[in-house]
Protein backbone atom coordinates (compact mmCIF):
# COMPACT_ATOMS: atom_id res chain seq x y z
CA UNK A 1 -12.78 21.27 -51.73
CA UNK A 2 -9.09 20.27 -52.76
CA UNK A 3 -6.46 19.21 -50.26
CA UNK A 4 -5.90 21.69 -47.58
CA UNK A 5 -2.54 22.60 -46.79
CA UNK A 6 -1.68 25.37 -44.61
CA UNK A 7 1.60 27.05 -45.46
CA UNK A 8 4.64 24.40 -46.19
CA UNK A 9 4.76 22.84 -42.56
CA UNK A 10 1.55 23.07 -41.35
CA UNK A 11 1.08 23.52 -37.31
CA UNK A 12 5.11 22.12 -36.93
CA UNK A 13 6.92 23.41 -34.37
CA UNK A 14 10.77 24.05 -35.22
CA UNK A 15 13.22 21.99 -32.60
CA UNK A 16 15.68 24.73 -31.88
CA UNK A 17 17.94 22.47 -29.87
CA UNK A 18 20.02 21.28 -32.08
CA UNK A 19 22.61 18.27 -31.80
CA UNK A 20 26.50 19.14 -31.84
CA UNK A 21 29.68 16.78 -32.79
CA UNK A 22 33.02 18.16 -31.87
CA UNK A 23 34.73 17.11 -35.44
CA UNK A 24 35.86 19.51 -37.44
CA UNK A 25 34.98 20.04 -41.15
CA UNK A 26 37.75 20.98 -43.28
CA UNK A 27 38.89 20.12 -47.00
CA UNK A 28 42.69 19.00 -47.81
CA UNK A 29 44.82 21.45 -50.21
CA UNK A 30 47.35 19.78 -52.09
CA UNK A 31 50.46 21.28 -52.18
CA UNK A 32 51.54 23.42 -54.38
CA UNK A 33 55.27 23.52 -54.61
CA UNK A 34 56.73 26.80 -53.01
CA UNK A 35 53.18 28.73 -53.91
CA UNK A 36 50.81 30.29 -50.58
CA UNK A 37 48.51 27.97 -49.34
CA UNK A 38 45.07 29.68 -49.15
CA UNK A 39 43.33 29.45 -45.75
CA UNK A 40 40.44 26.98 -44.84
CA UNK A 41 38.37 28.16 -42.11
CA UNK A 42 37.62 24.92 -40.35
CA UNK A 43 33.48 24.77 -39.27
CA UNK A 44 32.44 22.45 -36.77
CA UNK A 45 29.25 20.64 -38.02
CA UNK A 46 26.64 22.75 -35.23
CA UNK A 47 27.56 26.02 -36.87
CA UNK A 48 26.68 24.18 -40.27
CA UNK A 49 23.89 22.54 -39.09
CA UNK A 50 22.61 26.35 -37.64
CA UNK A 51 23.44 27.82 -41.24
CA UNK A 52 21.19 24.86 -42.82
CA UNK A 53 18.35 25.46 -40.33
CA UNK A 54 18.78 29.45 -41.14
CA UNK A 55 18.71 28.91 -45.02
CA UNK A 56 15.85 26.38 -44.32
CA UNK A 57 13.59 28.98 -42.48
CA UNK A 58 14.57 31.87 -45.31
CA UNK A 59 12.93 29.34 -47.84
CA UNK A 60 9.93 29.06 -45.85
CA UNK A 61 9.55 32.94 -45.67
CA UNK A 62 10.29 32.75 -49.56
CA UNK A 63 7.46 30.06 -49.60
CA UNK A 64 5.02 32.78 -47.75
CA UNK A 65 5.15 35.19 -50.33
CA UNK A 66 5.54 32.99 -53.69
CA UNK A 67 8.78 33.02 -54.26
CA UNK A 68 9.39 29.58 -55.14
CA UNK A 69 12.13 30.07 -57.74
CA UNK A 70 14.45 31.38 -54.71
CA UNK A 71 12.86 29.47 -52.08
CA UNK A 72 14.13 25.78 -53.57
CA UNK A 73 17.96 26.34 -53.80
CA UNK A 74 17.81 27.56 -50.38
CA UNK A 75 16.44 24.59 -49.10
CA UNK A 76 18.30 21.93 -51.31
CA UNK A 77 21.37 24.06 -49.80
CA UNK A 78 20.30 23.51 -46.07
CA UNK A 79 19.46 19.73 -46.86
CA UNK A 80 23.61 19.72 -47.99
CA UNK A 81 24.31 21.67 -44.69
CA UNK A 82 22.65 20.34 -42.19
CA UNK A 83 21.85 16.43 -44.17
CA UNK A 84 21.59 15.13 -40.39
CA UNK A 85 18.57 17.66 -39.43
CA UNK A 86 14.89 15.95 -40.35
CA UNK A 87 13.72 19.92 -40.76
CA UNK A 88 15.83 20.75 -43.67
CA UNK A 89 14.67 17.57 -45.38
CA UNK A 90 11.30 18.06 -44.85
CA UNK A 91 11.22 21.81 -45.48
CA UNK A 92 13.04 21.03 -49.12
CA UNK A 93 10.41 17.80 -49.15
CA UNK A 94 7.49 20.05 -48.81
CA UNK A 95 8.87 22.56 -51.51
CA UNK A 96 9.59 19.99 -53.87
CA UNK A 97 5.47 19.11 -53.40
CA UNK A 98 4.88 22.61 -54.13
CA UNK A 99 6.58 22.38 -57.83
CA UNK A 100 4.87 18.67 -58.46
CA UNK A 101 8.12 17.25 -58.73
CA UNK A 102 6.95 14.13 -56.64
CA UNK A 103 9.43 12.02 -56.82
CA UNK A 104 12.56 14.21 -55.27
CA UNK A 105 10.10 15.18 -52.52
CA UNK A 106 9.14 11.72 -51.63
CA UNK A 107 12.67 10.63 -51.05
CA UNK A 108 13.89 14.10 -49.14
CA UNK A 109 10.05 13.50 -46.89
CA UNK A 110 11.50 10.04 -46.06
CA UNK A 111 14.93 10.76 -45.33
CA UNK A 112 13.02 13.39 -42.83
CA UNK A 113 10.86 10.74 -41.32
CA UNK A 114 13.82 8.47 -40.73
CA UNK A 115 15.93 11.29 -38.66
CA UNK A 116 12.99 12.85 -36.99
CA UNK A 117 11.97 12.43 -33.27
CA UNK A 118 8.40 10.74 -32.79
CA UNK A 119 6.98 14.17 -32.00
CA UNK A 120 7.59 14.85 -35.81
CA UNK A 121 6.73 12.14 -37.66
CA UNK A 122 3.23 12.34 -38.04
CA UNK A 123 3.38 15.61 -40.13
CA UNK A 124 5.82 14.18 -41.75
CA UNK A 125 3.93 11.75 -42.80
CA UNK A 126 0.79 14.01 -43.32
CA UNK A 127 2.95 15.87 -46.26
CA UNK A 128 3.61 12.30 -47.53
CA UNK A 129 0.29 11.93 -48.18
CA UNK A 130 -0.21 14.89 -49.26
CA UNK A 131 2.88 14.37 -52.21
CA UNK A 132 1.32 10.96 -52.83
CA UNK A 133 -2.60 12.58 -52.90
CA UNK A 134 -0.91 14.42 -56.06
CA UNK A 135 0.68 12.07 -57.54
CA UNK A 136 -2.30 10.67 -58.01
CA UNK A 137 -1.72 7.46 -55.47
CA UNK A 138 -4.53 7.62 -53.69
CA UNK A 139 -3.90 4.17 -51.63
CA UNK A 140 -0.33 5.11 -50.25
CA UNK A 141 -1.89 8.72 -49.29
CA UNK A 142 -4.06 7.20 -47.05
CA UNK A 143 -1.70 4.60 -45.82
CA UNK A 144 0.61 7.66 -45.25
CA UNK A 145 -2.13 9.88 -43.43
CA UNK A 146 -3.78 6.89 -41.40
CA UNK A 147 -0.14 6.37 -40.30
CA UNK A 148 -0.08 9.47 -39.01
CA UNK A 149 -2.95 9.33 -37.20
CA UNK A 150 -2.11 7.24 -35.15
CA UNK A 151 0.54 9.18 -33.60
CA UNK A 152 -1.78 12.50 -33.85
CA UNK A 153 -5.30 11.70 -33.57
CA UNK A 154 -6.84 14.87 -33.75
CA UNK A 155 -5.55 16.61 -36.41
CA UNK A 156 -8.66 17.68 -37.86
CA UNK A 157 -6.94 18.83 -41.46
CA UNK A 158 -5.63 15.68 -41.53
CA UNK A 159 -8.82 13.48 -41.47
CA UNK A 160 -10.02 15.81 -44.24
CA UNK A 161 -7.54 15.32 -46.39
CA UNK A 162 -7.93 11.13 -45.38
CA UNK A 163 -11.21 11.72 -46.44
CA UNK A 164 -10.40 13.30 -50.04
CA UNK A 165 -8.26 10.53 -50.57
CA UNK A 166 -11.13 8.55 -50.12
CA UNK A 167 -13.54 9.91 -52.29
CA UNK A 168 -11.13 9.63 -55.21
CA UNK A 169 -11.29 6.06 -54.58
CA UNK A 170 -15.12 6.25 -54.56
CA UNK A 171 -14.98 4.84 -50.91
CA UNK A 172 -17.91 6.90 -50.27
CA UNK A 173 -18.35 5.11 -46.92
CA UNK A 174 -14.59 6.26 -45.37
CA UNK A 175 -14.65 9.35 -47.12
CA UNK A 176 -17.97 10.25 -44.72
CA UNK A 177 -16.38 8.32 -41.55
CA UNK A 178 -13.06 10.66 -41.70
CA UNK A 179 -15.25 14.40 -42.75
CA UNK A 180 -17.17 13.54 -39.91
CA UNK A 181 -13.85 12.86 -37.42
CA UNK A 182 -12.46 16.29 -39.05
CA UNK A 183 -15.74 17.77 -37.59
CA UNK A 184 -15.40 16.28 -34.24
CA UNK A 185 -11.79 17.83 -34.12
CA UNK A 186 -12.78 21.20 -35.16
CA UNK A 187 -16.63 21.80 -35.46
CA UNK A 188 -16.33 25.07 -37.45
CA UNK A 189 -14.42 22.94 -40.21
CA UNK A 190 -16.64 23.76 -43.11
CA UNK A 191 -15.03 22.40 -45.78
CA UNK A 192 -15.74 18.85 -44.40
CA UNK A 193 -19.14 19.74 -44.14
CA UNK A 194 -19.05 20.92 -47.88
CA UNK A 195 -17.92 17.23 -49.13
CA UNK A 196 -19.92 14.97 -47.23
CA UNK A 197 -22.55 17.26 -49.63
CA UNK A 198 -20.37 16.42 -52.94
CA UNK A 199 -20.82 12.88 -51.58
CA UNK A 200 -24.39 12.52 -51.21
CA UNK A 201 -25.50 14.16 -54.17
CA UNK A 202 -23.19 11.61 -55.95
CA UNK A 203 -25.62 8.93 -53.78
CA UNK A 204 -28.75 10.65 -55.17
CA UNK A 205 -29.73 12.04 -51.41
CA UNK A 206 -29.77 16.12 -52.77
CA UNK A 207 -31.71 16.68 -49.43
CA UNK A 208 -29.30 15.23 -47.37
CA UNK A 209 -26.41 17.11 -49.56
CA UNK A 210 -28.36 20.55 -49.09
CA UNK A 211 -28.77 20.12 -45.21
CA UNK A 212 -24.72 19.54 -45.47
CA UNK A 213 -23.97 22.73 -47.88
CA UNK A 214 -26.91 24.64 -45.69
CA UNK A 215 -24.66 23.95 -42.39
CA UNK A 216 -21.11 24.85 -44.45
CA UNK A 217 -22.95 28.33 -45.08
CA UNK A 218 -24.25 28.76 -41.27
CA UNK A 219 -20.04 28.50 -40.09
CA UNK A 220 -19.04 30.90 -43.08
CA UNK A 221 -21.69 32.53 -45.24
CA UNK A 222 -19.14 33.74 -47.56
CA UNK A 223 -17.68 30.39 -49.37
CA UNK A 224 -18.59 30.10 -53.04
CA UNK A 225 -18.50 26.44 -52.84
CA UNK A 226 -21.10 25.51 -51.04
CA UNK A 227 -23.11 28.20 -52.14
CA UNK A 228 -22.75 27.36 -55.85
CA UNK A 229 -23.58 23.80 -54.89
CA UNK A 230 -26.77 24.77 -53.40
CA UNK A 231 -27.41 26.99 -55.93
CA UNK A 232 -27.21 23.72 -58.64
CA UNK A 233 -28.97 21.59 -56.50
CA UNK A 234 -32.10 24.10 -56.16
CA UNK A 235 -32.08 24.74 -59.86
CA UNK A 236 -31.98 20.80 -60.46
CA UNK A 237 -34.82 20.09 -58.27
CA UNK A 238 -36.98 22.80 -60.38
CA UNK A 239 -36.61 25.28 -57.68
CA UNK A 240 -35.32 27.96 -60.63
CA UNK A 241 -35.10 31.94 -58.97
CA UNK A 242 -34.05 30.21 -56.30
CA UNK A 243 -31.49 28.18 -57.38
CA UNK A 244 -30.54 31.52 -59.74
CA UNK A 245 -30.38 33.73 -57.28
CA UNK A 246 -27.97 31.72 -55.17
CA UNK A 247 -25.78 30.86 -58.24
CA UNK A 248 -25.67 34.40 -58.96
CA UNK A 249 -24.25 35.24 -55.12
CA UNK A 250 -21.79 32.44 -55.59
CA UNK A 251 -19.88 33.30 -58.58
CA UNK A 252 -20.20 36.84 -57.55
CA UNK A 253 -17.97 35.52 -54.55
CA UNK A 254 -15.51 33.76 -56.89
CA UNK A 255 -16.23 33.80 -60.15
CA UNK A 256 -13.57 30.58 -60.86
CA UNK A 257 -16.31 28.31 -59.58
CA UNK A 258 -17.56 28.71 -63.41
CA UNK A 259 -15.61 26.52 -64.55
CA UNK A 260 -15.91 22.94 -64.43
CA UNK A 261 -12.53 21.91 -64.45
CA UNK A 262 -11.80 23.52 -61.38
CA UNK A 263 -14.83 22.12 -60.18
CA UNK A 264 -13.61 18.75 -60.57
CA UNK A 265 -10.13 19.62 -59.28
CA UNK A 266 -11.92 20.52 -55.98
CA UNK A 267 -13.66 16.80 -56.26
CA UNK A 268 -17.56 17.71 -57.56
CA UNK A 269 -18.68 14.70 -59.04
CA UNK A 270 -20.17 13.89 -62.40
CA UNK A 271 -23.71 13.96 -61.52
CA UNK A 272 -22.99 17.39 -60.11
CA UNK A 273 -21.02 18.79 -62.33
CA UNK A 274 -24.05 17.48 -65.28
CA UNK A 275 -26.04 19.94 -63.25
CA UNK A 276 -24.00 22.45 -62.98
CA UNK A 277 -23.40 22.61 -66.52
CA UNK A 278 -27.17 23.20 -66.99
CA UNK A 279 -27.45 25.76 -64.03
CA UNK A 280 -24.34 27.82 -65.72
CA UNK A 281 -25.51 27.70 -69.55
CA UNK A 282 -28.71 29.58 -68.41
CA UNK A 283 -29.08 33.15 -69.85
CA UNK A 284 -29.39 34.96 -66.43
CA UNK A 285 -25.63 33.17 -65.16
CA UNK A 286 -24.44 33.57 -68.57
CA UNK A 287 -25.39 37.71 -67.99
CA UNK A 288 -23.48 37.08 -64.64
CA UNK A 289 -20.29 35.90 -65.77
CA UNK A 290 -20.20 38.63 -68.81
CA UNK A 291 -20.58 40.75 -66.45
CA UNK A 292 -18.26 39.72 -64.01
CA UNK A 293 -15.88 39.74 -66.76
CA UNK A 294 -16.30 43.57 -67.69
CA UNK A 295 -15.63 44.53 -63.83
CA UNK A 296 -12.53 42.61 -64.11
CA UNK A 297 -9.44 45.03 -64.00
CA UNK A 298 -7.28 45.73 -66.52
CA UNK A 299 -4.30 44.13 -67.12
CA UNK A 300 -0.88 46.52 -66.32
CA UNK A 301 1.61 45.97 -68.98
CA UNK A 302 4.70 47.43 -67.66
């Protein structure tokens, strides 16, 4: 399972108190010899700052429903509103994570941290990771999440995605250690469940791995993932129409879990995705996927 991340903020509360300075914003007109002076409206820096905060929420709703194209100019434009505000730098932060342009969201997620109260920083520092998790540097992720930890201990989403940094660093040990502490936050948390499984059938324990996958399936008997990974780990031990017939419920479920690239996206390891390979070349899920490909609908071309 790939780094969760629940909408572009996850669980942050918005500070609506906001703080005010009595100067006055204006811009100085040359003059013009004898010609009209246009007006400047002069706007005190709390009804900017409320304009950035506004633009800042719109990019969010924006966010919601996919719009990223719209959604970023909004937010760079509350960031040059409001630049004092930690929200409208980490709102533009998180959006620049979205488009993978890691960098620019780096710097805007650390200009947030440095304005932000202590109530705020440790998502703040959670989406750090999460920019750095995709960027591919696995140690300052976890620097960046363990630092938040300490200032929000039970943030159950949080040790998950600790423990994904983890296992890309083969740390197989504190991978375990932080899927279990996601658990102990939130004991429905499935997906935790579902990679201490990826973990120890890297280890070669594919008992251990199906009790883990077996549980994931008891909180939410409709994931694919799990189900597929049972399904491979059946088949592998021998255990064929059973391991079949649970490979054939997966993909039904989500047929993407076919492919092993998004496999390993979502962090299946090698000996897993071997077996995989062998479970999905097999005639019967080969008839599955065709299938599953006819009931597909048809494209609209407008």
């Amino acid at each position: 399972m790939r780094l969760l991340r629940e909408g572009i903020v996850p669980k942050h509360r918005w500070l609506l108190s906001l703080l005010t300075c009595a100067s006055l914003w204006g811009t100085a007109v040359p003059a013009l010899s004898q010609a009209l002076l246009p007006y400047v409206p002069k706007l005190d820096t709390q009804q900017l700052e409320q304009q950035g905060l506004e633009l800042a929420q719109d990019a969010i709703q924006l966010y919601r429903f996919r719009q990223y194209d719209l959604a970023l100019p909004r937010a760079q434009l509350a960031a040059q509103l409001a630049p004092n505000l930690f929200q409208t730098w980490l709102v533009l932060g998180s959006l620049y994570v979205q488009q993978e342009e890691f960098e620019q969201a780096i710097a805007a997620l650390d200009k947030a941290r440095t304005l932000a109260p202590e109530d705020a920083k440790a998502q703040i520092s959670f989406v750090l990771g999460d920019a750095y998790f995709q960027r591919g540097d696995y140690p300052s992720a976890i620097a960046q999440i363990q630092t938040g930890l300490k200032l929000e201990p039970e943030a159950s989403e949080a040790w998950f995605n600790l423990g994904n940094a983890h296992l890309k660093q083969n740390q197989y040990s504190e991978a375990i250690s932080a899927y279990q502490k996601a658990v102990q936050q939130e004991k429905e948390f499935w997906p935790a469940l579902n990679n201490i499984g990826l973990i120890k059938y890297e280890q070669g324990d594919i008992k251990g791995a199906l009790q883990q996958w077996q549980a994931a399936l008891v909180i939410d008997s409709a994931q694919a993932e799990p189900q597929l990974a049972m399904a491979v780990a059946l088949y592998a031990q021998g255990k064929r129409e059973e391991g079949l017939k649970a490979g054939e419920t997966a993909l039904s479920i989500d047929p993407r879990y076919a492919d092993l690239e998004f496999l390993q996206q979502n962090l299946w390891g090698d000996r897993l995705l071997r077996d995989t390979q062998a479970l999905l070349t097999t005639p019967q899920i080969q008839a599955v996927l065709a299938r599953l490909q006819e009931e597909l609908p048809p494209i609209q071309i407008p």
